[in-house]
N, C-alpha and C. Protein backbone atom coordinates (compact mmCIF):
# COMPACT_ATOMS: atom_id res chain seq x y z
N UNK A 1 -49.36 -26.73 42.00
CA UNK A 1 -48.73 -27.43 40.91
C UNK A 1 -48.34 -26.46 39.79
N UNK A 2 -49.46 -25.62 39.34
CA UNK A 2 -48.69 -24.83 38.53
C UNK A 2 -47.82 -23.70 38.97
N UNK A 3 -47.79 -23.66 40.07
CA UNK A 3 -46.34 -22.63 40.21
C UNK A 3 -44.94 -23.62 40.26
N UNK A 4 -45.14 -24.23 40.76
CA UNK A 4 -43.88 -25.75 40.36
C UNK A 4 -43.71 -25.68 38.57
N UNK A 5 -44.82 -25.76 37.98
CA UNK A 5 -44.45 -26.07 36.38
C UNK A 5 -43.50 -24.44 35.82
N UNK A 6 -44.09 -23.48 36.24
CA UNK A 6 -43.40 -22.43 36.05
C UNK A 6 -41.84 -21.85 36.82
N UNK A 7 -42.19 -22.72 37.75
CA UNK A 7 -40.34 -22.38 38.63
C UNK A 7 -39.73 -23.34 37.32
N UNK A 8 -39.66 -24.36 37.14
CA UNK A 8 -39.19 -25.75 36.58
C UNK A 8 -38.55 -24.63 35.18
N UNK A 9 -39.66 -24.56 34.23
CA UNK A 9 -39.43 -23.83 33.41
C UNK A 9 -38.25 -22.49 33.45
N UNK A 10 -38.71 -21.83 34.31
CA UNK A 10 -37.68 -20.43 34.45
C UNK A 10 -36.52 -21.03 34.74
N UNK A 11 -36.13 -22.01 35.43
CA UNK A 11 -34.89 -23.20 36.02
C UNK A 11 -34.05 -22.85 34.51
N UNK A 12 -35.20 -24.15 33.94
CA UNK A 12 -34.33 -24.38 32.51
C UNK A 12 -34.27 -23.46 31.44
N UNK A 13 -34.82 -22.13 31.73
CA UNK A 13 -34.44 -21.42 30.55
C UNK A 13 -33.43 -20.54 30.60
N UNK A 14 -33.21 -20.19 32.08
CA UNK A 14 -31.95 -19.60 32.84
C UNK A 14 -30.46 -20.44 32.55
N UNK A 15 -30.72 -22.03 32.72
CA UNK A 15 -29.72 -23.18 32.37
C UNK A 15 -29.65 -23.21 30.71
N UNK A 16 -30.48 -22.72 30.18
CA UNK A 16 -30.24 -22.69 28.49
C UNK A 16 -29.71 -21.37 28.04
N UNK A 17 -29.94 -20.36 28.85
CA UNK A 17 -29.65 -19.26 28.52
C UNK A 17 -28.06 -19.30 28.72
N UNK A 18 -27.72 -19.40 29.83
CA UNK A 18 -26.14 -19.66 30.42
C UNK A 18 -25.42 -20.37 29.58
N UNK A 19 -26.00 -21.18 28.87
CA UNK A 19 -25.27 -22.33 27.91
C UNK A 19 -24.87 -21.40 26.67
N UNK A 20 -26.09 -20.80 26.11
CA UNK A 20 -25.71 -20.37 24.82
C UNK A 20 -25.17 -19.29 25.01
N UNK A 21 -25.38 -18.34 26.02
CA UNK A 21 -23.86 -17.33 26.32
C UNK A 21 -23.13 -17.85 26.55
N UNK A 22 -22.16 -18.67 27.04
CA UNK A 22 -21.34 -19.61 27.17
C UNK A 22 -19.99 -19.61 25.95
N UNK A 23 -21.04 -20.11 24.83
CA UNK A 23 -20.71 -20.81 23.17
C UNK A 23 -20.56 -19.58 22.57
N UNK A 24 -21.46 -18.59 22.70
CA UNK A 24 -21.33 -17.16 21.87
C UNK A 24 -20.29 -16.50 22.32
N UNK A 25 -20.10 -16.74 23.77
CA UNK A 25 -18.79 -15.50 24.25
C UNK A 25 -17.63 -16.54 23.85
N UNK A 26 -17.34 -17.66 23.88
CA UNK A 26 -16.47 -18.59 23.05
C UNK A 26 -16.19 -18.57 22.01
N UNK A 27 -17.53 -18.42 20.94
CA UNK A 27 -17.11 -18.38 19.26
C UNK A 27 -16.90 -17.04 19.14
N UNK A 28 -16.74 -16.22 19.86
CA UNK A 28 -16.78 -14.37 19.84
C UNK A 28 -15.39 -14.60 19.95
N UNK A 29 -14.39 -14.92 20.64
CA UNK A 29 -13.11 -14.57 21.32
C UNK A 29 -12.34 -15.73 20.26
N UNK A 30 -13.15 -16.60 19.81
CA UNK A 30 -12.26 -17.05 18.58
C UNK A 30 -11.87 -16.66 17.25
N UNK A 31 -12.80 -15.74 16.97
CA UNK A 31 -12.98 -15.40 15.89
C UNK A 31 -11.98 -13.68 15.41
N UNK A 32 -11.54 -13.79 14.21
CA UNK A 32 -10.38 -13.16 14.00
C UNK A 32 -11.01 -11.23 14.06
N UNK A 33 -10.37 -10.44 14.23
CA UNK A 33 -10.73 -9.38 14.62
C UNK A 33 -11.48 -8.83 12.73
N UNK A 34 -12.36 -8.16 12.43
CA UNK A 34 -13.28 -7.68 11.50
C UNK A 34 -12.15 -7.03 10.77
N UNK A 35 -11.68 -6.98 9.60
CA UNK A 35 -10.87 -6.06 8.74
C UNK A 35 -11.01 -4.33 9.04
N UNK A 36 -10.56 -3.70 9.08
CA UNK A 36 -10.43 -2.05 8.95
C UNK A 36 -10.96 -1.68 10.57
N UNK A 37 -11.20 -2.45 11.52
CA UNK A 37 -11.13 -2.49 12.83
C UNK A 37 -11.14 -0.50 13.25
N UNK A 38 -12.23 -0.36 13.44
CA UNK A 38 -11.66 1.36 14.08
C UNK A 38 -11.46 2.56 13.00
N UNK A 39 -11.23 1.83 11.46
CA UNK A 39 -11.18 2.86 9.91
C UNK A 39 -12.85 2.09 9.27
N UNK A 40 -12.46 3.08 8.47
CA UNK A 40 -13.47 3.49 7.30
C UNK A 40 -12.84 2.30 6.64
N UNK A 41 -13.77 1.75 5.85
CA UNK A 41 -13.48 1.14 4.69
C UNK A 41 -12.89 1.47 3.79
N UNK A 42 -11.44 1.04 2.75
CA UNK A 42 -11.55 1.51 1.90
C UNK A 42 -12.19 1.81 0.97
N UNK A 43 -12.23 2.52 -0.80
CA UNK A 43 -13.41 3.34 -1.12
C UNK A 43 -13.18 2.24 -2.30
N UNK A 44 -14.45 1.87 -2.87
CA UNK A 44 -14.79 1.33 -4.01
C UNK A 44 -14.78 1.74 -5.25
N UNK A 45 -14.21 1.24 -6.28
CA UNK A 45 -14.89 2.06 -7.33
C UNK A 45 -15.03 0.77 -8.67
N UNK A 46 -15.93 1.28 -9.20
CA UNK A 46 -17.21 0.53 -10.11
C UNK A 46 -16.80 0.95 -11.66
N UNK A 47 -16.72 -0.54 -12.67
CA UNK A 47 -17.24 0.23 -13.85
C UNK A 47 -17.58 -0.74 -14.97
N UNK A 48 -17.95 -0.45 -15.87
CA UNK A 48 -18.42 -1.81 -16.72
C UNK A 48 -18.23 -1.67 -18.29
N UNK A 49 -17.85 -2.64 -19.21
CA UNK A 49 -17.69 -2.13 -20.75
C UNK A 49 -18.81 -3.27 -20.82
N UNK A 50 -20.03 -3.04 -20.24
CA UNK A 50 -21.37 -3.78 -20.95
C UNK A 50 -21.20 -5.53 -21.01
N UNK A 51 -20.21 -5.91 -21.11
CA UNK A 51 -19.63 -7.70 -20.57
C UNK A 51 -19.22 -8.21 -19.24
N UNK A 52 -18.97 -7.20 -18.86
CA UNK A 52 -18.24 -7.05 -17.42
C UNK A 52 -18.29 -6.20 -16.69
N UNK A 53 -18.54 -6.59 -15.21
CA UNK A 53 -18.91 -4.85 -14.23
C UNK A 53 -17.13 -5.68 -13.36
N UNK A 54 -16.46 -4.45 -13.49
CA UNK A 54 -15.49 -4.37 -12.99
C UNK A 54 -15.09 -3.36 -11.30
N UNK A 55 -14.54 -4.21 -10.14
CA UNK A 55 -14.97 -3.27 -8.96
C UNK A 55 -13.18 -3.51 -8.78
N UNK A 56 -13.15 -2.29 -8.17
CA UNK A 56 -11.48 -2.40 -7.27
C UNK A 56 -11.58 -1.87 -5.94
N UNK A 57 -11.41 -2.71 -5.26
CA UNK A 57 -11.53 -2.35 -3.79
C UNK A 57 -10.27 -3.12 -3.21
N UNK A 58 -9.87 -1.29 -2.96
CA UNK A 58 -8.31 -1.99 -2.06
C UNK A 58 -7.58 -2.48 -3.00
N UNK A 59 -6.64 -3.33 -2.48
CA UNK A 59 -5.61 -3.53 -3.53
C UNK A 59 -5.77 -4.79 -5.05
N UNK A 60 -7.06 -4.84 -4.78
CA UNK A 60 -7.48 -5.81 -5.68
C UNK A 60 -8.93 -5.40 -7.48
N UNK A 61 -8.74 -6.24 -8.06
CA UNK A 61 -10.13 -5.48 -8.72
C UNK A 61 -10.66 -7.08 -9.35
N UNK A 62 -11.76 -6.65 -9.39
CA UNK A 62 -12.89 -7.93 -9.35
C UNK A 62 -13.27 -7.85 -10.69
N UNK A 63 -13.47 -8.92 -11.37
CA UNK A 63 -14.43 -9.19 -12.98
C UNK A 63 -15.47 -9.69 -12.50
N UNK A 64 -16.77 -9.18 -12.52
CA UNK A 64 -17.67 -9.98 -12.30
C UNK A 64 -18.94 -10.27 -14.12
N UNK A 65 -19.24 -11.02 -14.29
CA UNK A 65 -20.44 -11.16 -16.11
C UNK A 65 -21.02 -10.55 -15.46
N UNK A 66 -21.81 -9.41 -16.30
CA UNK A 66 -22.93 -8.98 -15.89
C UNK A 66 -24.30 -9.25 -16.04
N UNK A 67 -24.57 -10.60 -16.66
CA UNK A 67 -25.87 -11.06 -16.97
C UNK A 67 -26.27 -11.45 -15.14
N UNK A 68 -25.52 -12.58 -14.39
CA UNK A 68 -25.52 -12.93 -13.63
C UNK A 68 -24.84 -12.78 -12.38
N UNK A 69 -23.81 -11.74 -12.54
CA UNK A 69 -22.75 -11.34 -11.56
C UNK A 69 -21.73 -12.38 -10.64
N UNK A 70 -21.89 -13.37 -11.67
CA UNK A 70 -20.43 -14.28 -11.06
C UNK A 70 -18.97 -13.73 -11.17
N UNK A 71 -18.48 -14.16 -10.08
CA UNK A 71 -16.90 -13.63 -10.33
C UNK A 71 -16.28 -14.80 -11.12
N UNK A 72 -15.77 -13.62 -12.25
CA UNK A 72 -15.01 -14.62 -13.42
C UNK A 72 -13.53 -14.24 -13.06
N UNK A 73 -12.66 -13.19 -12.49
CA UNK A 73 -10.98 -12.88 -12.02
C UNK A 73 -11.26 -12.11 -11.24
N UNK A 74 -10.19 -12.26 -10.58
CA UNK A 74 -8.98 -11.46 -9.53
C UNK A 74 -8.37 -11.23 -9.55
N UNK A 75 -7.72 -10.12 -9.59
CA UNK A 75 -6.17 -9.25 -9.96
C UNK A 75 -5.80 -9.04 -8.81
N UNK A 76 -4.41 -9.08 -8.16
CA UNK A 76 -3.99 -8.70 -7.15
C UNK A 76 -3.27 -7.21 -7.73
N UNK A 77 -3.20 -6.27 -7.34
CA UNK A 77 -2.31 -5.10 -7.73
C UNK A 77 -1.40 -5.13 -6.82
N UNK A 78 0.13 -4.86 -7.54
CA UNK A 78 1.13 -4.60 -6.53
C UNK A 78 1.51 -3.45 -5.82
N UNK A 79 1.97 -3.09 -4.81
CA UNK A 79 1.87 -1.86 -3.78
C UNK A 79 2.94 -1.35 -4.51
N UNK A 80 2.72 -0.14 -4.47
CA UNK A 80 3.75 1.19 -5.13
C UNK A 80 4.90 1.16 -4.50
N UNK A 81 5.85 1.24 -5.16
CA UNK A 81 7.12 1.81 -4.08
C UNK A 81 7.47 3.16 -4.21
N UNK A 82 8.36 3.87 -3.85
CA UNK A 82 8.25 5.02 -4.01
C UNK A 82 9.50 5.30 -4.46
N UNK A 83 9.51 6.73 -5.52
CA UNK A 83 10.72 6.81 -6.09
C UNK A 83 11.72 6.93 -6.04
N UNK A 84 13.00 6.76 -6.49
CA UNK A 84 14.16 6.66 -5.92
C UNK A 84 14.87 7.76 -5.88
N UNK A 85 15.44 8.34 -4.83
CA UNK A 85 15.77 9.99 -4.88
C UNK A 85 17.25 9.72 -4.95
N UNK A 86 18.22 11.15 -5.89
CA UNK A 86 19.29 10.64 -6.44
C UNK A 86 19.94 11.78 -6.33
């Protein structure tokens, strides 16, 4: 009997196992590819006038209070163009 209770078991944990690889290799292949894929991150940079810790990463820069570090704005920066040769 107890080798029956232990086949039974290994049964269903093999049938649970299969399931949740299943769902993981599913929600894996749905899910959108990770930003900077294969690069480095772009580089951060940090700074604060004592009211505000200010971060710009990438083309953006963040206000966050610094008592509590909520984000209070978002700046989008616009991409450079380059100069016009004449």
């Amino acid at each position: 009997m107890k080798i029956r209770h232990v086949l039974i078991l290994v049964v269903l944990f093999l049938a649970i196992a299969g399931v949740v690889r299943g769902v993981a290799q599913q929600t894996a292949s749905s899910l959108p590819p990770p930003p900077h894929m294969g690069f480095p991150p772009p580089p951060a940079s940090v700074c604060t006038d004592g009211k505000y810790l200010y971060v710009m990463m990438g083309p953006r820069i963040l206000q966050y209070s610094t008592p509590d570090l909520t984000l209070q704005n978002t700046v989008e920066l616009p991409k450079p163009t380059p100069p016009v040769q004449q």
